[in-house]
C-alpha atoms as a PDB file:
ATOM      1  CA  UNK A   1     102.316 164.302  61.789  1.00  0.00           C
ATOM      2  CA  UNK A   2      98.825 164.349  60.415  1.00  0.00           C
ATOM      3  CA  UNK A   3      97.534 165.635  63.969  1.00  0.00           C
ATOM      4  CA  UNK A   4     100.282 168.765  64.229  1.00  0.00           C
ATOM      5  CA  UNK A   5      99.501 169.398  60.596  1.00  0.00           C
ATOM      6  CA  UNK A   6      95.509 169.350  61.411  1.00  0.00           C
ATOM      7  CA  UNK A   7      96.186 171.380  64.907  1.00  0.00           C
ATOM      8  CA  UNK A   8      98.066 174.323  62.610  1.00  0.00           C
ATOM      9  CA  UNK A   9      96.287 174.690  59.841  1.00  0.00           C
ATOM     10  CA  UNK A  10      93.169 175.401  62.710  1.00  0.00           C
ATOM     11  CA  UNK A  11      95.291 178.716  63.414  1.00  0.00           C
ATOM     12  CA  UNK A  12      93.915 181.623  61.828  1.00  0.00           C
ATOM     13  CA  UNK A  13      96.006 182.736  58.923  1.00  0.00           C
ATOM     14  CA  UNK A  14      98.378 179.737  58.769  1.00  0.00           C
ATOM     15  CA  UNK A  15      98.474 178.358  55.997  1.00  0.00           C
ATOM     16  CA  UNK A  16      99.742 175.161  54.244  1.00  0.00           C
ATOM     17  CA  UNK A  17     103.251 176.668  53.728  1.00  0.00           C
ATOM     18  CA  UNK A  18     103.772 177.578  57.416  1.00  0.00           C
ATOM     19  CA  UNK A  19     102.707 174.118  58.579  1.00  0.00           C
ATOM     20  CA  UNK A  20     104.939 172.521  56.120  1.00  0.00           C
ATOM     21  CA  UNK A  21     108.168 174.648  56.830  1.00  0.00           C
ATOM     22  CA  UNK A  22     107.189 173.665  60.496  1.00  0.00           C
ATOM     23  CA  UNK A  23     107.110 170.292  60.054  1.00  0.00           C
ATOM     24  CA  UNK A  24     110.397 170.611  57.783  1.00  0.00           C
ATOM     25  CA  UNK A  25     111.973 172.064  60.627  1.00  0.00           C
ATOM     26  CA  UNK A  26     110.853 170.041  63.468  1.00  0.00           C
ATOM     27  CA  UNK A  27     111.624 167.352  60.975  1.00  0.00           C
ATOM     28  CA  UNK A  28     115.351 168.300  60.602  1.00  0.00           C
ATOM     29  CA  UNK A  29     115.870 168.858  64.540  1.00  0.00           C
ATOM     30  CA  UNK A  30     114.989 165.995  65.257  1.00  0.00           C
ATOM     31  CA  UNK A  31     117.346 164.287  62.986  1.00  0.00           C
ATOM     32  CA  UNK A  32     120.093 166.509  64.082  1.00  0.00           C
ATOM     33  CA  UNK A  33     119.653 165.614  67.368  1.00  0.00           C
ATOM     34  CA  UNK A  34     119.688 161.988  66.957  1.00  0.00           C
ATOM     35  CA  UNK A  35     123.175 162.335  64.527  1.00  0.00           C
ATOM     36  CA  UNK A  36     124.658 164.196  67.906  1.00  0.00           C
ATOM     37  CA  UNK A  37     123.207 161.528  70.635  1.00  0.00           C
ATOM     38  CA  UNK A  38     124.113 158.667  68.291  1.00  0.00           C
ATOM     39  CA  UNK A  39     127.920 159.895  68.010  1.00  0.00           C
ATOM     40  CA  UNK A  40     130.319 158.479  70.310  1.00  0.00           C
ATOM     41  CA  UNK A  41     132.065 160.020  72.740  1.00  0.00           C
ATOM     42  CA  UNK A  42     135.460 158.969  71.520  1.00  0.00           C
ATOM     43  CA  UNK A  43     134.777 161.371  68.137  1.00  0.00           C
ATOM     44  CA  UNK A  44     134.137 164.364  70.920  1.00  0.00           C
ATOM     45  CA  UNK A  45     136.713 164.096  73.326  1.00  0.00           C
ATOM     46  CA  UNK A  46     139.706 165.419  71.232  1.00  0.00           C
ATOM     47  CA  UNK A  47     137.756 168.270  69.704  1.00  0.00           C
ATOM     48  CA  UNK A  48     136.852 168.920  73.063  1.00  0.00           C
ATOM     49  CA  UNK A  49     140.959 169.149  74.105  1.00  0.00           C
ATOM     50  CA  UNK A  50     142.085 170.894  71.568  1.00  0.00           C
ATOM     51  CA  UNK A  51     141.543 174.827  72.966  1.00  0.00           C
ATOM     52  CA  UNK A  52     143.616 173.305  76.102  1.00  0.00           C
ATOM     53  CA  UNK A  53     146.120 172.276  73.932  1.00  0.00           C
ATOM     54  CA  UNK A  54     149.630 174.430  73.856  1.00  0.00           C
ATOM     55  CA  UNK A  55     150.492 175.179  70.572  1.00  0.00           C
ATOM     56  CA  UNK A  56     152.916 172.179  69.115  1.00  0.00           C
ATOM     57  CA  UNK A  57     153.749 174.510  65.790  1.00  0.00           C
ATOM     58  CA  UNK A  58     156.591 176.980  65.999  1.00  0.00           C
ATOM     59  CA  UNK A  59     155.550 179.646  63.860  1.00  0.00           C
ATOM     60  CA  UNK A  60     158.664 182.074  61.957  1.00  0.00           C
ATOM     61  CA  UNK A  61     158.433 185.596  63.045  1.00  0.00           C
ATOM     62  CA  UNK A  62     156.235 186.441  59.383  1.00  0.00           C
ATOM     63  CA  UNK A  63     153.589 183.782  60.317  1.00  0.00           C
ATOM     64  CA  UNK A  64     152.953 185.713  63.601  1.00  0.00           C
ATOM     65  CA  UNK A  65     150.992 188.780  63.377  1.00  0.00           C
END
């Protein structure tokens, strides 16, 4: 961290707050991406169904619009 922090703050008119909000956001995609890889597949699959799904509700004739 100390080296991306030392190679932005070497850009001209960067300052500390840019290089923190980038590291704050790198920060926070990399977490994000390790919640999605770490979730199993089994949590995915019937969200991933459901548009294919027919519709198992009958709806009255005022719920349909």
């Amino acid at each position: 961290m100390k080296l991306a922090i030392n190679y932005l703050n070497g850009i001209d008119g960067i300052g500390i707050t840019q290089s923190i909000s980038f590291v704050f956001f790198f920060a926070m995609f990399i977490l994000i991406m390790i919640y999605v890889l770490r979730t199993k597949t089994s949590y995915y699959n019937p969200i991933s169904e459901m548009p294919l799904e027919d519709d198992a509700i009958q709806y009255s004739d005022k719920e349909k619009k």
